[in-house]
N, C-alpha and C. Protein backbone atom coordinates (compact mmCIF):
# COMPACT_ATOMS: atom_id res chain seq x y z
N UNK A 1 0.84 -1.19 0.00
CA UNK A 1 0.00 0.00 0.00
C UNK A 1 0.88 1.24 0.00
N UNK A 2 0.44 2.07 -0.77
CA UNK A 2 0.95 3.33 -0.68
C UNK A 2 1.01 4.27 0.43
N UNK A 3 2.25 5.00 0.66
CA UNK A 3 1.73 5.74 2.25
C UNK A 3 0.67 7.09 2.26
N UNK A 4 -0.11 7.09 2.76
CA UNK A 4 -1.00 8.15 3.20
C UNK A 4 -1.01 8.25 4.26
N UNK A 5 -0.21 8.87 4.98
CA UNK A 5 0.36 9.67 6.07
C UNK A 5 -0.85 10.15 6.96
N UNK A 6 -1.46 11.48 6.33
CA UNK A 6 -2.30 12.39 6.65
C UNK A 6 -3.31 11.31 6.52
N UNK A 7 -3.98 11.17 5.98
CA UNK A 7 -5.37 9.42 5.94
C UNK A 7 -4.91 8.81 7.10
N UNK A 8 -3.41 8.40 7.67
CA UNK A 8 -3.63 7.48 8.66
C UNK A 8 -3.71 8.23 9.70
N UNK A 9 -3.14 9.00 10.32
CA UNK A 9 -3.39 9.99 11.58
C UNK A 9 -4.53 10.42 11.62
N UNK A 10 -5.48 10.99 10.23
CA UNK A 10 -6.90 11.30 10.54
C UNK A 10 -8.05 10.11 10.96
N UNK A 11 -7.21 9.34 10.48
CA UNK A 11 -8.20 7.69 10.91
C UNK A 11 -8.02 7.00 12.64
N UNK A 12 -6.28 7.38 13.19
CA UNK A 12 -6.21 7.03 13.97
C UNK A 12 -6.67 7.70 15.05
N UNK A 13 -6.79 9.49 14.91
CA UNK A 13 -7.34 10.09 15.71
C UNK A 13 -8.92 9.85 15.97
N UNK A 14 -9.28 9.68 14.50
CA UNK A 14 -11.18 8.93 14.94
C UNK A 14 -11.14 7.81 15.67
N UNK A 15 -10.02 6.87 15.97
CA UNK A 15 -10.01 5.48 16.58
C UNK A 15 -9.95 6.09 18.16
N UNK A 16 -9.32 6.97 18.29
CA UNK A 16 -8.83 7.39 19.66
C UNK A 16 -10.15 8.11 20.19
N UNK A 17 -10.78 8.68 19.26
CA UNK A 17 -12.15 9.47 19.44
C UNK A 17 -13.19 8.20 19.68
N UNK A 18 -13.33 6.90 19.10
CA UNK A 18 -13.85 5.68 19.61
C UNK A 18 -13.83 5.41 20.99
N UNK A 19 -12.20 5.13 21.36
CA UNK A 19 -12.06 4.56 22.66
C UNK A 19 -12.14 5.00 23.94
N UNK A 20 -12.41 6.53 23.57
CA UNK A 20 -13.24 7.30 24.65
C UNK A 20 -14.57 6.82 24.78
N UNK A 21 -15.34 6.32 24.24
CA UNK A 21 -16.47 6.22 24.27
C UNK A 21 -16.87 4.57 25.24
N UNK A 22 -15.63 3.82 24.98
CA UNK A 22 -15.53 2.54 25.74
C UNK A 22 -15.20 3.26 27.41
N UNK A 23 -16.48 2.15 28.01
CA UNK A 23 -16.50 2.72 29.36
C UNK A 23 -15.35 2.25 30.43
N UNK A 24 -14.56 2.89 31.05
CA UNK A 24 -13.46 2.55 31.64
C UNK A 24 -13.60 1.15 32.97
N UNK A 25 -12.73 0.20 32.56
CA UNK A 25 -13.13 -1.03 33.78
C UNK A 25 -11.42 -1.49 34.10
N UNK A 26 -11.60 -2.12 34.84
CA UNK A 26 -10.22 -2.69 35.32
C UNK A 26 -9.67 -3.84 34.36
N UNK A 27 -10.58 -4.45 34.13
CA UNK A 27 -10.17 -5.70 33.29
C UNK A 27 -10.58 -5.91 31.56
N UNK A 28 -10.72 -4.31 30.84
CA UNK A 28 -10.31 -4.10 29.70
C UNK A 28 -9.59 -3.41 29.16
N UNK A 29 -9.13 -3.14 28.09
CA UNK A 29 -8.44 -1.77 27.47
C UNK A 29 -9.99 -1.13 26.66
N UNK A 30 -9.71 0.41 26.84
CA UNK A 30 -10.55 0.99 26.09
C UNK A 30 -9.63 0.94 24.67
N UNK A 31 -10.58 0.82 23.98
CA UNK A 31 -9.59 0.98 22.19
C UNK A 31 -10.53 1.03 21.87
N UNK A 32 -10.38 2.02 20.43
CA UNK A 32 -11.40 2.13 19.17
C UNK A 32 -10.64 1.95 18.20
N UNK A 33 -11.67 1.73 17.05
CA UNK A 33 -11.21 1.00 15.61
C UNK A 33 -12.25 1.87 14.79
N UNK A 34 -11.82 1.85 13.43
CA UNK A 34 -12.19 2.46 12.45
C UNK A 34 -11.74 1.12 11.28
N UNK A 35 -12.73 0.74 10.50
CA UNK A 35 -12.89 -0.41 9.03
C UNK A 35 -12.77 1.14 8.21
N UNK A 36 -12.04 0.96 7.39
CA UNK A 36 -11.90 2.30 6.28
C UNK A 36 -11.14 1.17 5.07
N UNK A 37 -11.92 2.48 4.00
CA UNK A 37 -11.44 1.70 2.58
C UNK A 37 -10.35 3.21 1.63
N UNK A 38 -9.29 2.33 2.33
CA UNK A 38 -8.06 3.15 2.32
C UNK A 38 -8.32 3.91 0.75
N UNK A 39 -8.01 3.10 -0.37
CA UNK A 39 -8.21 3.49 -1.19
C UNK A 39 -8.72 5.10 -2.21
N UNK A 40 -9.88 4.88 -1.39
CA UNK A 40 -11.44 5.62 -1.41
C UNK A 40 -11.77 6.60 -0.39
N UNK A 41 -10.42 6.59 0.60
CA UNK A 41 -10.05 7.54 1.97
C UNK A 41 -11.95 7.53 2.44
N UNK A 42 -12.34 6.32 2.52
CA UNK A 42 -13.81 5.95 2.87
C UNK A 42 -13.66 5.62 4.25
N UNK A 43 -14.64 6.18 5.48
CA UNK A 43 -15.18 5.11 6.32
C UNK A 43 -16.12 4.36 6.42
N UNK A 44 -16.00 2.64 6.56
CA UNK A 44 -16.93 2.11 6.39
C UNK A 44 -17.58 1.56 7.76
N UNK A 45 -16.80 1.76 9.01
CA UNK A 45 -17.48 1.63 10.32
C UNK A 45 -16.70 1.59 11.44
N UNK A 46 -17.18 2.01 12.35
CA UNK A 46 -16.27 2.65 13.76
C UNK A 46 -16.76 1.33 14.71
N UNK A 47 -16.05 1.40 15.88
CA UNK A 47 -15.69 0.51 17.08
C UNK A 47 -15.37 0.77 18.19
N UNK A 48 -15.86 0.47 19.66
CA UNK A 48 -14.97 0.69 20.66
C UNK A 48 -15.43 -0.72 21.50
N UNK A 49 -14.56 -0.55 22.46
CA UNK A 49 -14.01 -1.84 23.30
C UNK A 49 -16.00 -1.58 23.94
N UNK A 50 -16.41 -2.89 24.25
CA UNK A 50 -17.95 -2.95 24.87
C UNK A 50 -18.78 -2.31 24.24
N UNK A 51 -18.64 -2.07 23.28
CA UNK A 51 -19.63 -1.37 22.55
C UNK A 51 -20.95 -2.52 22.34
N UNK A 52 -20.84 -3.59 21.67
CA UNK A 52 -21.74 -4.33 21.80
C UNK A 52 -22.25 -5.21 22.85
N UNK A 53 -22.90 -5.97 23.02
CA UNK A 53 -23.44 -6.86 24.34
C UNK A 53 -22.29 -8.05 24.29
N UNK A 54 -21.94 -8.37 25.79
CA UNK A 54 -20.79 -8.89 25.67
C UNK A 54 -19.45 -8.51 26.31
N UNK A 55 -18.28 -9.05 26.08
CA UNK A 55 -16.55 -8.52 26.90
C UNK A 55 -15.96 -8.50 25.12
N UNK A 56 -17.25 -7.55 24.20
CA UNK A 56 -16.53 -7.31 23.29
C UNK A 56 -15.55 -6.53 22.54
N UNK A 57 -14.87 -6.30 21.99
CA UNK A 57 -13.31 -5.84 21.97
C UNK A 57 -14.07 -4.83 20.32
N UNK A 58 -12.69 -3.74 20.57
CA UNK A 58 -13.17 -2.87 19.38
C UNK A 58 -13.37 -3.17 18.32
N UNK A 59 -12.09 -4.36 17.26
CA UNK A 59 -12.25 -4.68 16.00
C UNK A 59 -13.55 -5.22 16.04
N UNK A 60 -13.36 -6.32 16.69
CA UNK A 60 -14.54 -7.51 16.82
C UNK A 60 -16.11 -6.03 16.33
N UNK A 61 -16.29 -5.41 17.34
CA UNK A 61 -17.71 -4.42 17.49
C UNK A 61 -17.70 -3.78 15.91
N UNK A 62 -16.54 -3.31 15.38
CA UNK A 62 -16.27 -2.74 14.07
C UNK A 62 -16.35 -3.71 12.91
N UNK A 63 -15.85 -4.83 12.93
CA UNK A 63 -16.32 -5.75 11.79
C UNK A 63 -17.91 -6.19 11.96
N UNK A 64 -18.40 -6.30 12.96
CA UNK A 64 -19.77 -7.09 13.82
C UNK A 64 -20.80 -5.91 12.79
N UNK A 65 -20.19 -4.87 12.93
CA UNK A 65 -21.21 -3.50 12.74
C UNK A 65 -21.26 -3.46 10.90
N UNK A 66 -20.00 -3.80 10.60
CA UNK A 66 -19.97 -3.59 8.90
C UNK A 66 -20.40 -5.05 8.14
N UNK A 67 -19.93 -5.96 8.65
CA UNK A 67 -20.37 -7.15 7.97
C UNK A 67 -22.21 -7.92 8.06
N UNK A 68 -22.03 -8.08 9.83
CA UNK A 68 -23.42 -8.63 9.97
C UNK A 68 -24.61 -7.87 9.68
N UNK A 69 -24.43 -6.71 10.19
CA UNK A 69 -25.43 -5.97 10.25
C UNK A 69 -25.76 -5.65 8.69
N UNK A 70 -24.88 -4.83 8.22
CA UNK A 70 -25.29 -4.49 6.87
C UNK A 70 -25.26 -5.50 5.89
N UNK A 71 -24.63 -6.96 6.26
CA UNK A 71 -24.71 -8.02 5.45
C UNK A 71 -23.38 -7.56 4.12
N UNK A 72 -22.91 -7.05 4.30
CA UNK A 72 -22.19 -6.16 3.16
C UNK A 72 -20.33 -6.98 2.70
N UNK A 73 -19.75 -6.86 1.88
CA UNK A 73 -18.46 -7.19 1.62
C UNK A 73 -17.54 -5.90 1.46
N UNK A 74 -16.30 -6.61 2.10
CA UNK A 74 -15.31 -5.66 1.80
C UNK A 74 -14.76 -5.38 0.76
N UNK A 75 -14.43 -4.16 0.51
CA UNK A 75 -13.84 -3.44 -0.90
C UNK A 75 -12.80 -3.50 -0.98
N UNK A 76 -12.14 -3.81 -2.02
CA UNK A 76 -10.76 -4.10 -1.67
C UNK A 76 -9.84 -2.75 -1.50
N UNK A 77 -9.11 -3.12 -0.66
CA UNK A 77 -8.21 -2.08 -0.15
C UNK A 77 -8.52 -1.53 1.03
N UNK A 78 -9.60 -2.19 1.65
CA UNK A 78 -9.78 -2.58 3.02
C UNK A 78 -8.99 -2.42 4.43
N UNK A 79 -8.96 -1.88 5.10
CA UNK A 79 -8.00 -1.04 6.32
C UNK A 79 -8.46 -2.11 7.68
N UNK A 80 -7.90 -1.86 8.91
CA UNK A 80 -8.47 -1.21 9.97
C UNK A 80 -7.30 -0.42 10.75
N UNK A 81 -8.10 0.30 11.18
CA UNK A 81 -7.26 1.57 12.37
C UNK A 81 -7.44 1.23 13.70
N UNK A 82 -6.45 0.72 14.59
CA UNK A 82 -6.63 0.37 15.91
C UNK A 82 -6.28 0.99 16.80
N UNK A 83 -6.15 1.58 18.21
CA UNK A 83 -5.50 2.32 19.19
C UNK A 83 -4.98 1.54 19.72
N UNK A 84 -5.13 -0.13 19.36
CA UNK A 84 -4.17 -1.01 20.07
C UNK A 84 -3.79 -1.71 18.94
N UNK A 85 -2.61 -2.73 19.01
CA UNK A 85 -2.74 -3.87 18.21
C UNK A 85 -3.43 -4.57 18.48
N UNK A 86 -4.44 -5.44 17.52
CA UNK A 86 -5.24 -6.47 18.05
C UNK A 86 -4.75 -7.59 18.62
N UNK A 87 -5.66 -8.23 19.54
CA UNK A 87 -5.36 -9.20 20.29
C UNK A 87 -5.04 -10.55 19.97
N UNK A 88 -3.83 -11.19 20.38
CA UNK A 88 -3.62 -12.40 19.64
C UNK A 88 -4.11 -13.58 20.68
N UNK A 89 -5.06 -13.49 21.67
CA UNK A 89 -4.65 -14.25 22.20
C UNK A 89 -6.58 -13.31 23.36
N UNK A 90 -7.65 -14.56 23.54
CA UNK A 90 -8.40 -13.87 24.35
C UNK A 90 -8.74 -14.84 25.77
N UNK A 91 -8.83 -14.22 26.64
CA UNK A 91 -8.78 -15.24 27.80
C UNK A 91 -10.47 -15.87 27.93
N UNK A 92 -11.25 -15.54 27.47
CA UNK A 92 -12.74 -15.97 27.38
C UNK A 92 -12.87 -17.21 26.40
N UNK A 93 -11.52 -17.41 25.49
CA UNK A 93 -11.54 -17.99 24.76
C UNK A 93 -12.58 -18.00 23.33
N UNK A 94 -12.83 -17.01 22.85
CA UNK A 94 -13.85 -16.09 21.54
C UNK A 94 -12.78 -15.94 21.04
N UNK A 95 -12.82 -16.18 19.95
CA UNK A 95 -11.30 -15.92 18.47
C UNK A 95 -11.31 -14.49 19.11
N UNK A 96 -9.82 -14.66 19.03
CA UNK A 96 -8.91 -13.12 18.86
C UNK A 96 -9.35 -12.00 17.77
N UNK A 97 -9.07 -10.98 18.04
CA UNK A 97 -8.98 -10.07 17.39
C UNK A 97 -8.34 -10.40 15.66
N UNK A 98 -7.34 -10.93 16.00
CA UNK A 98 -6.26 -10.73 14.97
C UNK A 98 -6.86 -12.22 13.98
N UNK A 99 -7.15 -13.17 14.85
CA UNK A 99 -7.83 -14.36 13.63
C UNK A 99 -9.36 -14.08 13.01
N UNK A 100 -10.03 -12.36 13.56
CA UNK A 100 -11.27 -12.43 13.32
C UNK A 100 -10.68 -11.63 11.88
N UNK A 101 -9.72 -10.78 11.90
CA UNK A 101 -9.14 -10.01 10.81
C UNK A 101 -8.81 -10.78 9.51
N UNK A 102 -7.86 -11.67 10.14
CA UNK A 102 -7.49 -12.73 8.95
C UNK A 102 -8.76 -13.54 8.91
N UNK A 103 -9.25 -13.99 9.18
CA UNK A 103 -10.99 -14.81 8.95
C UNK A 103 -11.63 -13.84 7.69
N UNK A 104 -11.18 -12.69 7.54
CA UNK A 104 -11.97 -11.55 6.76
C UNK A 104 -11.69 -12.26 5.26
N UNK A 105 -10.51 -13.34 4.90
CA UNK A 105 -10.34 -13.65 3.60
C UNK A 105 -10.67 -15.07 3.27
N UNK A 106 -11.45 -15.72 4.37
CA UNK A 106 -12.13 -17.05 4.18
C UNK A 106 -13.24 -17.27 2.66
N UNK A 107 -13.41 -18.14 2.55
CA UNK A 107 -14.01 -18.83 1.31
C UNK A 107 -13.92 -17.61 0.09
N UNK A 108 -12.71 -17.24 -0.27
CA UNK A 108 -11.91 -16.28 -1.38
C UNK A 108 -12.37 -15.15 -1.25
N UNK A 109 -13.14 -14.60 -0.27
CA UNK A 109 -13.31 -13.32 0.15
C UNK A 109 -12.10 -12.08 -0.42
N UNK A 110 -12.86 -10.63 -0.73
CA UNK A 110 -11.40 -9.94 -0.08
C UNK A 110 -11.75 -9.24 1.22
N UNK A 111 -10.62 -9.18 2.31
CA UNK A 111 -10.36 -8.94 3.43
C UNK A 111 -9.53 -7.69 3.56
N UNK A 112 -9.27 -7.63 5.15
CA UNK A 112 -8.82 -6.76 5.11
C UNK A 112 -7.01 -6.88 4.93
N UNK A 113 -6.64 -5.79 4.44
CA UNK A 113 -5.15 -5.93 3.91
C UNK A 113 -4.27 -5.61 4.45
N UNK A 114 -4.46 -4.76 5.99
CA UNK A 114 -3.54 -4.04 6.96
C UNK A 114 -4.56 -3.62 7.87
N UNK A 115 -3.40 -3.67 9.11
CA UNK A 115 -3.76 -3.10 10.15
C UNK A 115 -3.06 -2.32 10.25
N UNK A 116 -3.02 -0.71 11.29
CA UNK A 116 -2.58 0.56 11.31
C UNK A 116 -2.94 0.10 12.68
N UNK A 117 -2.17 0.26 14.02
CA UNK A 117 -2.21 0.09 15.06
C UNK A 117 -1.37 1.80 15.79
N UNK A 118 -1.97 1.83 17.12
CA UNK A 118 -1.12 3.25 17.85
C UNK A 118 -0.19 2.44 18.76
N UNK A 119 -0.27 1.53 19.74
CA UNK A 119 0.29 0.91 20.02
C UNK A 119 0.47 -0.49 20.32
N UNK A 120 1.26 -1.37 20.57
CA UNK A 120 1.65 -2.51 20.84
C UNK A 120 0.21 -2.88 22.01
N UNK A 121 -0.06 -3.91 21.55
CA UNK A 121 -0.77 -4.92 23.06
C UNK A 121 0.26 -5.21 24.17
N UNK A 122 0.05 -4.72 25.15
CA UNK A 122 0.83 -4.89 26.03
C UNK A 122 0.54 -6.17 26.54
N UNK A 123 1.04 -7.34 27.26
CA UNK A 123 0.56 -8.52 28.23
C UNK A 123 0.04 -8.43 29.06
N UNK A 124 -0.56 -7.44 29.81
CA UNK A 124 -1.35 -7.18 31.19
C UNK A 124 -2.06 -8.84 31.35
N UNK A 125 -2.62 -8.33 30.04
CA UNK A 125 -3.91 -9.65 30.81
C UNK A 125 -3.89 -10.74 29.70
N UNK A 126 -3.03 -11.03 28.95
CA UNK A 126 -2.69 -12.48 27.98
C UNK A 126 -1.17 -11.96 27.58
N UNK A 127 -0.64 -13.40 27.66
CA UNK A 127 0.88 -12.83 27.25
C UNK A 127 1.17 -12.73 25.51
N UNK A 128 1.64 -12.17 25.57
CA UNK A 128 2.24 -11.74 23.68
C UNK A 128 2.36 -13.46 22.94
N UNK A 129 1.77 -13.87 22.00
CA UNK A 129 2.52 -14.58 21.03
C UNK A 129 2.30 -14.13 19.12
N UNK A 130 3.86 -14.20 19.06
CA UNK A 130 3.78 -13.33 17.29
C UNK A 130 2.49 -14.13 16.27
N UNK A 131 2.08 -13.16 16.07
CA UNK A 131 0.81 -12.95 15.15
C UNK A 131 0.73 -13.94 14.18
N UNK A 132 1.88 -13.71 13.16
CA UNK A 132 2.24 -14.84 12.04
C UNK A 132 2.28 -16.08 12.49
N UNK A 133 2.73 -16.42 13.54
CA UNK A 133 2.90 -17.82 13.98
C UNK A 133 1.28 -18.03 14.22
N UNK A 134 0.21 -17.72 15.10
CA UNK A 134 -0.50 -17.74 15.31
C UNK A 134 -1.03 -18.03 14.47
N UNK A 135 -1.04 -16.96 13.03
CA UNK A 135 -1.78 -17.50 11.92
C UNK A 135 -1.57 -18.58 10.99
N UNK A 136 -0.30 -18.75 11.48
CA UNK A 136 0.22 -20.46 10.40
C UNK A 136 -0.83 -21.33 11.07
N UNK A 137 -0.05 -20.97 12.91
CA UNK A 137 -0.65 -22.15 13.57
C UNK A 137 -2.62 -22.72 13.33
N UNK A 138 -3.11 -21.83 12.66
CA UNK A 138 -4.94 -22.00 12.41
C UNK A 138 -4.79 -21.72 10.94
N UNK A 139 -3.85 -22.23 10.12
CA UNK A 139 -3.85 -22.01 8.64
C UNK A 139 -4.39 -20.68 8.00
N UNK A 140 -4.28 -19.31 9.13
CA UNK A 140 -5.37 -18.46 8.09
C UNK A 140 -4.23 -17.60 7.63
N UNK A 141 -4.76 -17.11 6.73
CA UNK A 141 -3.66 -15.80 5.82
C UNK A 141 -3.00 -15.31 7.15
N UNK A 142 -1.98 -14.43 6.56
CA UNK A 142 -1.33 -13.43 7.24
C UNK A 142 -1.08 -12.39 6.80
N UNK A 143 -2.43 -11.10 7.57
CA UNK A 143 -2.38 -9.72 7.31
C UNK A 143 -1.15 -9.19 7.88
N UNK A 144 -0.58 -8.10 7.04
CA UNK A 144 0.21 -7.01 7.41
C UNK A 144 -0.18 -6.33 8.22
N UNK A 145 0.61 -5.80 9.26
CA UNK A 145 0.47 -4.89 10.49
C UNK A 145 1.43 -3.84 10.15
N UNK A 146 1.15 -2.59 10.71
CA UNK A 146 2.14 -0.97 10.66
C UNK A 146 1.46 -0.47 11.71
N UNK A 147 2.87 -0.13 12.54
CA UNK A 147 2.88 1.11 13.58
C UNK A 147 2.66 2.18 12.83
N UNK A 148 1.17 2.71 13.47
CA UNK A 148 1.41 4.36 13.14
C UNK A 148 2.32 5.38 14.95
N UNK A 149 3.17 6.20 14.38
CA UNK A 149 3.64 6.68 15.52
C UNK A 149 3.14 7.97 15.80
N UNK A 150 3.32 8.25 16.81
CA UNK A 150 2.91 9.40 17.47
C UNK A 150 1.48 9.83 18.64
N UNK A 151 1.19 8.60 18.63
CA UNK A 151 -0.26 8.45 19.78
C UNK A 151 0.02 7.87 20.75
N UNK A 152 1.32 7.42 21.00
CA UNK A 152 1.07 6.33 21.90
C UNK A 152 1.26 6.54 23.31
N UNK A 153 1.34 7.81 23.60
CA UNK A 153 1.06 8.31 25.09
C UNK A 153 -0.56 8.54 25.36
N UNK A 154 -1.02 9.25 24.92
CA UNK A 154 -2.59 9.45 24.32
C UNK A 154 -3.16 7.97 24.59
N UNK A 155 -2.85 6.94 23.53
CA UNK A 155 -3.71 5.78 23.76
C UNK A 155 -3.17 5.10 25.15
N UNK A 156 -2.15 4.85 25.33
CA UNK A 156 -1.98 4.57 26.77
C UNK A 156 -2.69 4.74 27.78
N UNK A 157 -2.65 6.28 27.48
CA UNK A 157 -4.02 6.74 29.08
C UNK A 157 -5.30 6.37 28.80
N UNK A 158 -5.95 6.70 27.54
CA UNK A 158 -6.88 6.52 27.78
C UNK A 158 -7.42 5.00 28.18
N UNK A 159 -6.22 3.79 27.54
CA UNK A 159 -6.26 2.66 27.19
C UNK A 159 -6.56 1.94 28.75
N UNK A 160 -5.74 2.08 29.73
CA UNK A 160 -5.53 2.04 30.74
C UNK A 160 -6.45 2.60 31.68
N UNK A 161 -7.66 3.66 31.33
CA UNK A 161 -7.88 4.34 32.22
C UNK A 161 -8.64 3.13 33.20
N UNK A 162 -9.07 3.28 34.27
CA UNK A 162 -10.32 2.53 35.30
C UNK A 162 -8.81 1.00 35.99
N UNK A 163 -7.99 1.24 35.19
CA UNK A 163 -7.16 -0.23 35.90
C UNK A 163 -6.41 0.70 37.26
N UNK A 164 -5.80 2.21 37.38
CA UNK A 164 -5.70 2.09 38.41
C UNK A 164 -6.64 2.14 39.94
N UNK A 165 -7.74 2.00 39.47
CA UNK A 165 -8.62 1.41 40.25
C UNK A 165 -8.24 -0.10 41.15
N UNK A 166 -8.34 -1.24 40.14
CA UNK A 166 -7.91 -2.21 40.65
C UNK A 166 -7.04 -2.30 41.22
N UNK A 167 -5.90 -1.74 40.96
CA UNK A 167 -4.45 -1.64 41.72
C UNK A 167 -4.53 -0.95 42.66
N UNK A 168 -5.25 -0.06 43.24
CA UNK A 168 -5.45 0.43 44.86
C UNK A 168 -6.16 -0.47 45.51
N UNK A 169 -7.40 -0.61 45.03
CA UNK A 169 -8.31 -1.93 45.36
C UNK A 169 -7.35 -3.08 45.85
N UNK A 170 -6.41 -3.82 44.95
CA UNK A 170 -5.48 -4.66 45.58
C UNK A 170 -4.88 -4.51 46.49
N UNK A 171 -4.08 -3.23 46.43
CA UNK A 171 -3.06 -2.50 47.49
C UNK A 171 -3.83 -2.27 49.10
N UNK A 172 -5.02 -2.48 48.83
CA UNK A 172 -5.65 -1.67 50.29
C UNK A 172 -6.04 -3.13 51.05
N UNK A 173 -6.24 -4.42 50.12
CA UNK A 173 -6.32 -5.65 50.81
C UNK A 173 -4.99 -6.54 51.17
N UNK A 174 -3.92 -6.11 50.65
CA UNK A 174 -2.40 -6.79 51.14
C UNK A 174 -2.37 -6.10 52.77
């Protein structure tokens, strides 16, 4: 893909404008997502962490919103914009983030072709395993991922917000 610089910062700032909207808890990250058809500098549907019924996660709420609902296919040249990297890994055991992405190119579909992330998934609450492996390991494609830089203090806080809750909460029962 070609770089569009200005397209990705205006996309990632609407993602960050998402994950405000995810209500702050101890045991999620707020993140928003944006499905955009890079191409066509189109949005085709927004996301934040709980947005739907459920411990549902932003991509997941953002594909849920463009595919099921509208019944609709992706255009090729197909995006998503994350404030996190998606998740490789979910402790509820509901496909990950990252195999619902690659799932996007099942029975010759086109899918999506990149992810644009603000920052890294941190391990708080599942530990890191690399993406590609993951996706050999369940035979599905393997989408491209890109750091966009420059948010990642921004998504941090907001990402984080409601966990130092829990951590006083802990601290006051030791």
């Amino acid at each position: 893909m070609t770089p569009d610089h200005d397209f990705d910062n205006e996309m990632m700032r609407l993602a960050i404008t998402q994950a405000l909207n995810s209500p702050p808890k101890p045991t999620n990250f707020r993140v928003g997502a944006i499905l955009a058809d890079r191409p066509n500098r189109r949005i085709l549907s927004a996301g934040y962490t709980l947005q739907l019924p459920g411990n549902t996660h932003a991509e997941e709420c953002c594909l849920e919103t463009y595919l099921n609902h509208e019944s609709q296919v992706l255009p090729e040249g197909a995006v998503i914009y994350s404030t996190m990297e998606p998740c490789q890994k979910r402790l509820s055991g509901k496909d990950s983030c990252a195999e619902r992405i690659a799932r996007t190119w099942d029975d010759g579909k086109v899918g999506i072709e990149r992810v644009y992330y603000g920052l890294g998934e941190p391990d708080t609450f599942v530990g890191k395993e690399e993406r590609d492996v993951q996706a050999r390991k369940r035979g599905l494609r393997t989408v491209e991922y890109e750091h966009v830089p420059g948010f990642e203090k921004e998504i941090s806080e907001i990402a984080t917000t409601g966990h130092e809750e829990q951590f006083k909460e802990e601290g006051k029962s030791s």
